[in-house]
N, C-alpha and C. Protein backbone atom coordinates (compact mmCIF):
# COMPACT_ATOMS: atom_id res chain seq x y z
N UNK A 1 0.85 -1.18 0.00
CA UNK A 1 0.00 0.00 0.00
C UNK A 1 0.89 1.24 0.00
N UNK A 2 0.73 1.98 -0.79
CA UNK A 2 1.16 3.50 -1.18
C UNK A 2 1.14 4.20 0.84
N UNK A 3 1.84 4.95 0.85
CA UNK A 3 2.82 5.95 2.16
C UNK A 3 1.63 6.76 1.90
N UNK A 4 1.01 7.20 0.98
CA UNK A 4 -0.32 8.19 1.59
C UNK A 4 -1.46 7.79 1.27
N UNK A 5 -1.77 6.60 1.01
CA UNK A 5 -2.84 5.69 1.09
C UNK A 5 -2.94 5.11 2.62
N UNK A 6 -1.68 4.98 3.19
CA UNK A 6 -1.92 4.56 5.04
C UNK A 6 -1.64 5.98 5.63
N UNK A 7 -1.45 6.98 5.05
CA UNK A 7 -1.58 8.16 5.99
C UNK A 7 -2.98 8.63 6.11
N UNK A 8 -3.69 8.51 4.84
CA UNK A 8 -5.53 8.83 5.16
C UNK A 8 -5.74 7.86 6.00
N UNK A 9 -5.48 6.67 6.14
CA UNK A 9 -6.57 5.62 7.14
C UNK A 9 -5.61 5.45 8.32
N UNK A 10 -4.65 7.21 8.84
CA UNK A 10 -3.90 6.93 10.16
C UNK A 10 -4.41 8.46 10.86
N UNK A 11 -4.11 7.73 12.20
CA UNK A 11 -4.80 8.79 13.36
C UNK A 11 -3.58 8.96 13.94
N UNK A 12 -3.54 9.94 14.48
CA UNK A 12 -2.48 10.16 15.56
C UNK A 12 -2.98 10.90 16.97
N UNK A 13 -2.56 10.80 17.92
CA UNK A 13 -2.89 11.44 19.45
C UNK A 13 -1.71 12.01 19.80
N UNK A 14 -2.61 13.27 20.47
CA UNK A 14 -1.52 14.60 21.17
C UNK A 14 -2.42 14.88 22.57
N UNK A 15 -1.96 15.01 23.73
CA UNK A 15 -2.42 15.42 24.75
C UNK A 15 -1.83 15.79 25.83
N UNK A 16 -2.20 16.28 26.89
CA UNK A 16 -1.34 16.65 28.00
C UNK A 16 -1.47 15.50 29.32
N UNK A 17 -0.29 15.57 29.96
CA UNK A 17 0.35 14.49 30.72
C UNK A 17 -1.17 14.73 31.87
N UNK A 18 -1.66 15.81 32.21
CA UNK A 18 -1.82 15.75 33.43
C UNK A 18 -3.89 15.92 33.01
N UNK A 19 -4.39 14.97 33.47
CA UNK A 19 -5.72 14.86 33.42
C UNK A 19 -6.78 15.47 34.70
N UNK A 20 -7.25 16.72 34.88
CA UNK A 20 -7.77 16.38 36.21
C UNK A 20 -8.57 15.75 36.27
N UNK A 21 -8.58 14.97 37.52
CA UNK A 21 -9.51 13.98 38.09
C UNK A 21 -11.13 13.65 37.93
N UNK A 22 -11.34 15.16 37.90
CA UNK A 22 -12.72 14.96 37.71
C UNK A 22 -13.42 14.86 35.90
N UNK A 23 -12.13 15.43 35.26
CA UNK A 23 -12.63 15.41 33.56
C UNK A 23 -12.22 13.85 33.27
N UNK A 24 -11.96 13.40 34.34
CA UNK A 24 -11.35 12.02 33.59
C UNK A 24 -12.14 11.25 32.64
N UNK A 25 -13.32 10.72 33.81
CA UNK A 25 -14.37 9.37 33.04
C UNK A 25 -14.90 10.36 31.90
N UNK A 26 -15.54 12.00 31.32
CA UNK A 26 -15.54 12.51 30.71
C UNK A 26 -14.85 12.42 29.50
N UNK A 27 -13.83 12.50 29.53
CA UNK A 27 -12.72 12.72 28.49
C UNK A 27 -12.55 11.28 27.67
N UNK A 28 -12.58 10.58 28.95
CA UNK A 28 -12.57 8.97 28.27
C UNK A 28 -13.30 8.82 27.49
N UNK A 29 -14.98 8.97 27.90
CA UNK A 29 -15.63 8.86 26.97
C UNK A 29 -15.92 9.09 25.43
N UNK A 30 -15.64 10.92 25.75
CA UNK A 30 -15.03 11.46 24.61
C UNK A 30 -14.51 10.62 23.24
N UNK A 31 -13.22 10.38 24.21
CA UNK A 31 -11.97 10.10 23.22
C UNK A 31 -12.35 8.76 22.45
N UNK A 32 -13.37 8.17 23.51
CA UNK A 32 -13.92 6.60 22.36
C UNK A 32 -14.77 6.79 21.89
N UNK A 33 -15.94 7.82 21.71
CA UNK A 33 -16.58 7.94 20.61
C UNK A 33 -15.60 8.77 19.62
N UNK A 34 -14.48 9.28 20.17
CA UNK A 34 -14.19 9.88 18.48
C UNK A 34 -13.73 8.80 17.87
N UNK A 35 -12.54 7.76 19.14
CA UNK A 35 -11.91 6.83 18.11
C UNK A 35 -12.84 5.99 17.44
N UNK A 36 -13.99 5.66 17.79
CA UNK A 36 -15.15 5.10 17.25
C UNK A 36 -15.42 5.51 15.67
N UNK A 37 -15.40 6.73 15.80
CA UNK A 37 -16.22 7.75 14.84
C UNK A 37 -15.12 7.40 13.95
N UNK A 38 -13.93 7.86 14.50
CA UNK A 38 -12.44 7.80 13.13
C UNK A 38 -12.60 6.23 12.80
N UNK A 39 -12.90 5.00 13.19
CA UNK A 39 -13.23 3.98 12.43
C UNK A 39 -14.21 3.38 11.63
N UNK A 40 -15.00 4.10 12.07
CA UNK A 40 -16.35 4.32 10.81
C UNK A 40 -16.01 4.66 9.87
N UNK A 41 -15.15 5.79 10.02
CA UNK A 41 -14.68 6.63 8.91
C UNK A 41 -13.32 5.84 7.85
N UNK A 42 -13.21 4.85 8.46
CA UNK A 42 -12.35 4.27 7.64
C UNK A 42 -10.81 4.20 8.26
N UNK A 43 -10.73 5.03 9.21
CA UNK A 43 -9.30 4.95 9.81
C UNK A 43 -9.44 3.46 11.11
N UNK A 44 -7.58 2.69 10.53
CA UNK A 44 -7.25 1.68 10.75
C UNK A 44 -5.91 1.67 11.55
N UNK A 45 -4.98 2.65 11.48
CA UNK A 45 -4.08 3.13 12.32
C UNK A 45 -4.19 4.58 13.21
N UNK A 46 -3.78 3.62 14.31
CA UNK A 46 -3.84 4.62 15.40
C UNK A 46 -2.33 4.94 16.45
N UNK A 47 -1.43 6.33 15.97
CA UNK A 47 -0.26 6.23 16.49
C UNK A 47 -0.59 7.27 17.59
N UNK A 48 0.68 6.58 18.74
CA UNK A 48 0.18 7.24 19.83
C UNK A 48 2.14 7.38 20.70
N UNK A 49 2.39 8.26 21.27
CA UNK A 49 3.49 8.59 22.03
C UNK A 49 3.92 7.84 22.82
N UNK A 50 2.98 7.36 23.40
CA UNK A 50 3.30 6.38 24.83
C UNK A 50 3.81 7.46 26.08
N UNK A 51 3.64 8.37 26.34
CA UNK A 51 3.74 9.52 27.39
C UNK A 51 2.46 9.01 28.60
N UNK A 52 2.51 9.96 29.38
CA UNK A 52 1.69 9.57 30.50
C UNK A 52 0.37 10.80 30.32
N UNK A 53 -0.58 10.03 31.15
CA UNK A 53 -2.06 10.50 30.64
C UNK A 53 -2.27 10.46 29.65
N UNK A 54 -2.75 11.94 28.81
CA UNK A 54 -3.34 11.32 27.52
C UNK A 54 -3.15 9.80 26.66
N UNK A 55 -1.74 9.80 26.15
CA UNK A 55 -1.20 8.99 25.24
C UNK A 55 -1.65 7.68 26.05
N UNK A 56 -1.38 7.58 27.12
CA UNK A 56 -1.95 6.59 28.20
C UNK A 56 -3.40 6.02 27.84
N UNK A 57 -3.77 7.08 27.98
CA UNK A 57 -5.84 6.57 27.90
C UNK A 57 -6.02 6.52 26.33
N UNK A 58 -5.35 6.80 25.53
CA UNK A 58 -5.54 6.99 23.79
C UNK A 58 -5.32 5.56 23.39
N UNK A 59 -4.05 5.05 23.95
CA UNK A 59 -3.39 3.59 23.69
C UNK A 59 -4.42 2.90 24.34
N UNK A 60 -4.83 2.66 25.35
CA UNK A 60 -6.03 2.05 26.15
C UNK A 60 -7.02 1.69 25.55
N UNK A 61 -7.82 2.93 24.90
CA UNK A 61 -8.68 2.94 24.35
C UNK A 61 -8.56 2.29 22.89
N UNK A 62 -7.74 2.87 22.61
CA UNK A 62 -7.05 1.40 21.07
C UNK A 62 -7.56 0.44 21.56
N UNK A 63 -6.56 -0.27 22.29
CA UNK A 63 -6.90 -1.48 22.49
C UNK A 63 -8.18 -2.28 23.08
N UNK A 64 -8.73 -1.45 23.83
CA UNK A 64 -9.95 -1.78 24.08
C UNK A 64 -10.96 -1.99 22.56
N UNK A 65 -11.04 -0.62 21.89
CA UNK A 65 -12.03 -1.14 20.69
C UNK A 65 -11.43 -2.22 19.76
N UNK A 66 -10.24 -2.35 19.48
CA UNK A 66 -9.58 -3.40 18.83
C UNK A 66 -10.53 -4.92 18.91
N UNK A 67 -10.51 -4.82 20.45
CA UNK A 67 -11.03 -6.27 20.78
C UNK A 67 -12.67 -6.68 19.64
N UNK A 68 -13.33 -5.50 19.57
CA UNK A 68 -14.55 -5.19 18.42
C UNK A 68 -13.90 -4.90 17.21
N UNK A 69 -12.79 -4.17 17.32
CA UNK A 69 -12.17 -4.16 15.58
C UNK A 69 -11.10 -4.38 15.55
N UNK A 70 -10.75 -5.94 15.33
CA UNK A 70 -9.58 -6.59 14.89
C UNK A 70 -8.52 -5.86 13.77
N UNK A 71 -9.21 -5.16 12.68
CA UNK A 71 -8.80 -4.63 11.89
C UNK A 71 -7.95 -3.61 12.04
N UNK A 72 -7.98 -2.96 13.29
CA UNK A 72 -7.08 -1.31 13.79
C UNK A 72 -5.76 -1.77 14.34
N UNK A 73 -5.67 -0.99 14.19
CA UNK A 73 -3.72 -1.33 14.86
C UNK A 73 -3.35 -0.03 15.72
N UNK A 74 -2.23 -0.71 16.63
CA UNK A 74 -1.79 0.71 17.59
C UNK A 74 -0.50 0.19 17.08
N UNK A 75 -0.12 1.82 16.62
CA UNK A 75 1.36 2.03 16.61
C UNK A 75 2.16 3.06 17.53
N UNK A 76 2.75 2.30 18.60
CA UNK A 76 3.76 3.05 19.29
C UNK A 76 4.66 4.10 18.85
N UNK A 77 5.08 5.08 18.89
CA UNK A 77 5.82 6.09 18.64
C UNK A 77 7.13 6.87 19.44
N UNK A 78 7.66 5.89 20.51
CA UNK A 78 8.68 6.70 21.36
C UNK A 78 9.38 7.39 20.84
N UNK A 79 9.78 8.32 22.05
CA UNK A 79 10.63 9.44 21.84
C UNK A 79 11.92 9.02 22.09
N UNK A 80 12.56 7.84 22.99
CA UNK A 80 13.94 7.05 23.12
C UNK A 80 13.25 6.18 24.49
N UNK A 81 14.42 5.28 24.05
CA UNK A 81 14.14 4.29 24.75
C UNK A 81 14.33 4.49 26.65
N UNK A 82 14.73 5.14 26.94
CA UNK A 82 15.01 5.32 27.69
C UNK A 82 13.00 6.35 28.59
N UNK A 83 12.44 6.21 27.91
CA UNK A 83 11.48 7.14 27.89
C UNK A 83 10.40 7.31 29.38
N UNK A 84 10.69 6.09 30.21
CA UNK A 84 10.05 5.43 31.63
C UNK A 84 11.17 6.13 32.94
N UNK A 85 12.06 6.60 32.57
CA UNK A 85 12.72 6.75 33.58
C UNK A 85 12.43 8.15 34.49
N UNK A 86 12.68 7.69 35.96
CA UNK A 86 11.74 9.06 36.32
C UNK A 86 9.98 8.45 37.01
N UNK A 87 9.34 7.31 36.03
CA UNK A 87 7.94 7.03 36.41
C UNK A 87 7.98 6.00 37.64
N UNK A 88 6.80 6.07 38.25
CA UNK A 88 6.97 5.35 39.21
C UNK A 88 6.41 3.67 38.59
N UNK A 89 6.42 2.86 39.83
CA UNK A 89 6.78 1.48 38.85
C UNK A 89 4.95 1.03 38.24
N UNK A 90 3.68 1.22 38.87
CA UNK A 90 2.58 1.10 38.41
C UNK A 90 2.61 1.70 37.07
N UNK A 91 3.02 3.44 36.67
CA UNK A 91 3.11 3.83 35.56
C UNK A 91 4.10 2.88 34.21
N UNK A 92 4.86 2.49 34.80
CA UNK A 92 6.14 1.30 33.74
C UNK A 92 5.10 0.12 33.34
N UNK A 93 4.39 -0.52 34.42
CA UNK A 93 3.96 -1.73 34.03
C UNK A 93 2.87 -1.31 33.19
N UNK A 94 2.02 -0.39 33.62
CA UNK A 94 0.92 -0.17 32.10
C UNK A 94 1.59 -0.24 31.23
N UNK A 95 2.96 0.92 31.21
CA UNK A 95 3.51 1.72 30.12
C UNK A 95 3.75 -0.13 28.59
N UNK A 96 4.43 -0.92 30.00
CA UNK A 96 4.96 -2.06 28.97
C UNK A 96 3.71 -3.14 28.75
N UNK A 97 2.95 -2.95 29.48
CA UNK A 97 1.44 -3.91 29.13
C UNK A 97 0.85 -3.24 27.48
N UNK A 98 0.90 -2.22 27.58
CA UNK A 98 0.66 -1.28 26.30
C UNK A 98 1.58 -1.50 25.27
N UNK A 99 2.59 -1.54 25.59
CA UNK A 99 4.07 -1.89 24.85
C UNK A 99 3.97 -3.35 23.98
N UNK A 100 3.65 -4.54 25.03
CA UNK A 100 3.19 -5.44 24.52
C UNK A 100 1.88 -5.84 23.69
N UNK A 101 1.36 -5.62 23.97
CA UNK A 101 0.08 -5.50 23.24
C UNK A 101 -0.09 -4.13 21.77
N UNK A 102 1.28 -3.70 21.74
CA UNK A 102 0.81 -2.76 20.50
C UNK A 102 0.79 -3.72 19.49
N UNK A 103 0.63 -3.22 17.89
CA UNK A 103 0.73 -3.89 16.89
C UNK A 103 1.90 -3.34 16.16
N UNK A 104 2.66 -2.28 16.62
CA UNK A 104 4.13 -1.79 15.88
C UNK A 104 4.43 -0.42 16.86
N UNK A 105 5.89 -1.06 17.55
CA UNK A 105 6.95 -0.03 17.98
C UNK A 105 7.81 0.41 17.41
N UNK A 106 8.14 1.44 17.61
CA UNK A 106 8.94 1.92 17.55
C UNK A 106 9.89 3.45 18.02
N UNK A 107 11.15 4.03 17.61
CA UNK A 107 11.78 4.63 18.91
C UNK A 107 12.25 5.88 17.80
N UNK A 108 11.92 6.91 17.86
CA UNK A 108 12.73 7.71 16.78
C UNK A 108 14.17 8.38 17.64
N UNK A 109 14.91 8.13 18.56
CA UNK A 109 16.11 8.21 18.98
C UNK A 109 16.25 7.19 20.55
N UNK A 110 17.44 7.06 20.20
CA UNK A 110 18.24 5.54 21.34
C UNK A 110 18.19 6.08 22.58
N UNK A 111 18.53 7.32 23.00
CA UNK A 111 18.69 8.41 24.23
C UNK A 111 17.66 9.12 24.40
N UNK A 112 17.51 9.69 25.23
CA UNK A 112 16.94 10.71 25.40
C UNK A 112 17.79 11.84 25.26
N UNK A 113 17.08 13.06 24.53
CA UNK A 113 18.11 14.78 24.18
C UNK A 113 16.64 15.77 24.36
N UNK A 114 17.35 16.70 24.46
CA UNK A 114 16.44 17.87 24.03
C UNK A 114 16.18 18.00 23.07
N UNK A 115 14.67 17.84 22.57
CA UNK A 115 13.86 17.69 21.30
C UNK A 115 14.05 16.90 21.06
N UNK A 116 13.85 15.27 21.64
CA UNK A 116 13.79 14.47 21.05
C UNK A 116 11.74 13.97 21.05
N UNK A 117 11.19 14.79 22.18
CA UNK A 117 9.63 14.37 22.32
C UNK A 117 9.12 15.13 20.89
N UNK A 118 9.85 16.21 20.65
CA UNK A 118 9.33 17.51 19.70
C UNK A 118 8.96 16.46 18.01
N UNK A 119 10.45 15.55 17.73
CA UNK A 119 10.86 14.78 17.05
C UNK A 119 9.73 13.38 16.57
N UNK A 120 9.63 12.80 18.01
CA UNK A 120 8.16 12.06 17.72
C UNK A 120 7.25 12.31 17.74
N UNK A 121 6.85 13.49 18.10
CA UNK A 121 5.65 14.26 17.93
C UNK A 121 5.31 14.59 15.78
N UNK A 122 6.56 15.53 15.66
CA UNK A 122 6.38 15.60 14.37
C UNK A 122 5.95 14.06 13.42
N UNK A 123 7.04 12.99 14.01
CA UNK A 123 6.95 11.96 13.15
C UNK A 123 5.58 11.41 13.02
N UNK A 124 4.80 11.53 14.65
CA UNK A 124 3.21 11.06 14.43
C UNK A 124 2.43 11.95 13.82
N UNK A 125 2.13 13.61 13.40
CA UNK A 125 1.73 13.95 12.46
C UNK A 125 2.06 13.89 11.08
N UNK A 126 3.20 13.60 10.75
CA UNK A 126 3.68 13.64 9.42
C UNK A 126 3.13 12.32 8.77
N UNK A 127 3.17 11.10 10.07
CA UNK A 127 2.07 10.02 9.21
C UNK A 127 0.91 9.95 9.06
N UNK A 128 0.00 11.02 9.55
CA UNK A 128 -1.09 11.22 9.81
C UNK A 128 -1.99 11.82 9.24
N UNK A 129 -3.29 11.77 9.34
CA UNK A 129 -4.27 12.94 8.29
C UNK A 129 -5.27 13.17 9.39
N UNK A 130 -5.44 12.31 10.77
CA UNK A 130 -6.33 12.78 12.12
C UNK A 130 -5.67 13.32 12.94
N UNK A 131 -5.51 14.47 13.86
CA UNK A 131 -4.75 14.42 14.73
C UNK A 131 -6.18 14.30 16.05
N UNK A 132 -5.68 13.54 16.69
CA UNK A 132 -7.25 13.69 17.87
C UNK A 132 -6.52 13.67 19.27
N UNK A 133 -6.60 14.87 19.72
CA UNK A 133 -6.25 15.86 21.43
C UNK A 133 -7.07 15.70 21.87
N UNK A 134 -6.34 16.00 23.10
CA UNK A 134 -6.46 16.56 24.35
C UNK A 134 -5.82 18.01 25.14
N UNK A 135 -6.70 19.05 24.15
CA UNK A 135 -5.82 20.37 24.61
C UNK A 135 -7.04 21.29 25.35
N UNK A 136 -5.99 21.70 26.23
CA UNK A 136 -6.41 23.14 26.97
C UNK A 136 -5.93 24.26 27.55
N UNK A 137 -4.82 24.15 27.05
CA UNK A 137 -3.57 25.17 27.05
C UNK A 137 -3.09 25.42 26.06
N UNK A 138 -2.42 26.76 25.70
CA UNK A 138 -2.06 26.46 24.12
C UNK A 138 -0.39 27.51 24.50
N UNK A 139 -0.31 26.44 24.98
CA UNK A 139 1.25 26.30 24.69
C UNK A 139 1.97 24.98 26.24
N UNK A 140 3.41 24.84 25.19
CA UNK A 140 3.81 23.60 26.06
C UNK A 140 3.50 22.68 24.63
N UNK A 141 3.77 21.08 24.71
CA UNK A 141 4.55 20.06 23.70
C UNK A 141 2.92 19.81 23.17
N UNK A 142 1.54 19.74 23.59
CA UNK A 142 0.59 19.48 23.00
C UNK A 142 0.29 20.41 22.48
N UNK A 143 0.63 21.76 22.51
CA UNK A 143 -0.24 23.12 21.89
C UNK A 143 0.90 23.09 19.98
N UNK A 144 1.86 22.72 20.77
CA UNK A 144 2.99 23.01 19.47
C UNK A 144 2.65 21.59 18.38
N UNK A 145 2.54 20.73 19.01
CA UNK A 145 1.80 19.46 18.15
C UNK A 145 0.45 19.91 17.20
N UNK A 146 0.12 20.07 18.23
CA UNK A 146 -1.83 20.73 17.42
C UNK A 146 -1.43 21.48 15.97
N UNK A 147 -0.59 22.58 16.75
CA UNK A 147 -0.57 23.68 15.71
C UNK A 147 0.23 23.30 14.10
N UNK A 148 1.36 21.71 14.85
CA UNK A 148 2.30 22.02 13.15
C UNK A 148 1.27 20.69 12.62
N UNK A 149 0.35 20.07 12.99
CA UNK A 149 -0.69 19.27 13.00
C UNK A 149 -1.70 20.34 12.06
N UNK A 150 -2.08 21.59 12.44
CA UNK A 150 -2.97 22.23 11.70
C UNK A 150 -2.28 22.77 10.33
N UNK A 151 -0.56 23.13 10.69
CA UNK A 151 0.16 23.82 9.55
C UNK A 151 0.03 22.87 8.36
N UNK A 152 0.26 21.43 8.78
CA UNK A 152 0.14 20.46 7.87
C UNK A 152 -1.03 19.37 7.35
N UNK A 153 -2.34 20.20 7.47
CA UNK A 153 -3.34 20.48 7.14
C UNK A 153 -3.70 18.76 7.48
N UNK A 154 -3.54 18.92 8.88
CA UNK A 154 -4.48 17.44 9.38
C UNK A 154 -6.02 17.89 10.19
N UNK A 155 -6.72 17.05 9.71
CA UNK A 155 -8.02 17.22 10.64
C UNK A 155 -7.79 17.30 11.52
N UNK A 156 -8.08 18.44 13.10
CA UNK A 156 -8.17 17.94 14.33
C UNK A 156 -9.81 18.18 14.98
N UNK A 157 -9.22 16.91 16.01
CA UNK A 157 -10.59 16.68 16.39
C UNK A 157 -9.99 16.97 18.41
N UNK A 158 -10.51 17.73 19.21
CA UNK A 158 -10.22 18.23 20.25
C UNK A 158 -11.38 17.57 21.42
N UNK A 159 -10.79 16.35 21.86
CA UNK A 159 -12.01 15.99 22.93
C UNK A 159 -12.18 16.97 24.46
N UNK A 160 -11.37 17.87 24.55
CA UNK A 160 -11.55 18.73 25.47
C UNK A 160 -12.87 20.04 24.78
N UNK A 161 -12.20 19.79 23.52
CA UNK A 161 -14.03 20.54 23.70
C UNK A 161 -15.76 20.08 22.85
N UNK A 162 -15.00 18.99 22.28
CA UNK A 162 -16.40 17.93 21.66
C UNK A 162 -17.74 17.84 22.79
């Protein structure tokens, strides 16, 4: 299959680390009727950061509808391998339960550097034609995603305000 024949039927997720508590079960919801909606629509890849919160509940939610649509795939996107360090150990074991269960990893640098999140960020819009957030700040690593996401004329779909 043609490189922009799987970029129309690919989604990508941008969001911020920190969820409050009470938008949670909200947001969740949200985010699975859109991913719902983006598979109606024909989208079959779904790339996601693997960061904490959003990317967290985005990958989740993959896999959860997967189990109803065999057909979708989660593709991992790290920023380096090194990318868990710092989390406490409940956050690691999702992080690699998710890890295992994707359908394609991968690491766009071995280390961690400055700009290396900036780096997989770009790489998951550049394969992409959905971008589907979690924004409410507009600025910081999800506002700058959104925006080169809008420069490069991807749909976004914003479950913070759906």
């Amino acid at each position: 299959m043609r490189v922009s024949a799987i970029k129309e039927k690919t989604a990508c997720f941008t969001g911020h680390r920190k969820i409050p508590t009470l938008a949670k079960r909200r947001i969740a919801k949200r985010l699975e009727e859109t991913v719902s909606e983006a598979i109606n629509s024909g989208y079959r890849y779904f790339g996601c950061g693997g960061a904490l919160g959003f990317d967290t509940l985005a990958a989740q939610t993959v896999l959860r509808l997967r189990e109803a649509n065999p057909e979708i795939r989660l593709i991992l996107v790290f920023p380096c391998m090194d990318q868990t360090r710092g989390w406490d150990e409940r956050d690691i074991e999702e992080y690699e339960r998710i890890k295992q269960a994707a359908d394609k990893v991968t690491y766009t640098a071995e280390k961690y550097y400055n700009g290396c999140m900036q780096k997989r960020n770009r790489h998951l819009v550049d394969y992409s034609s959905l971008c589907i957030c979690y924004l409410t700040e507009q600025n910081g690593g999800t506002a700058y995603t959104v925006n080169y996401a809008r420069d490069h004329g991807l749909k976004i779909i914003n479950t913070a305000e759906k």
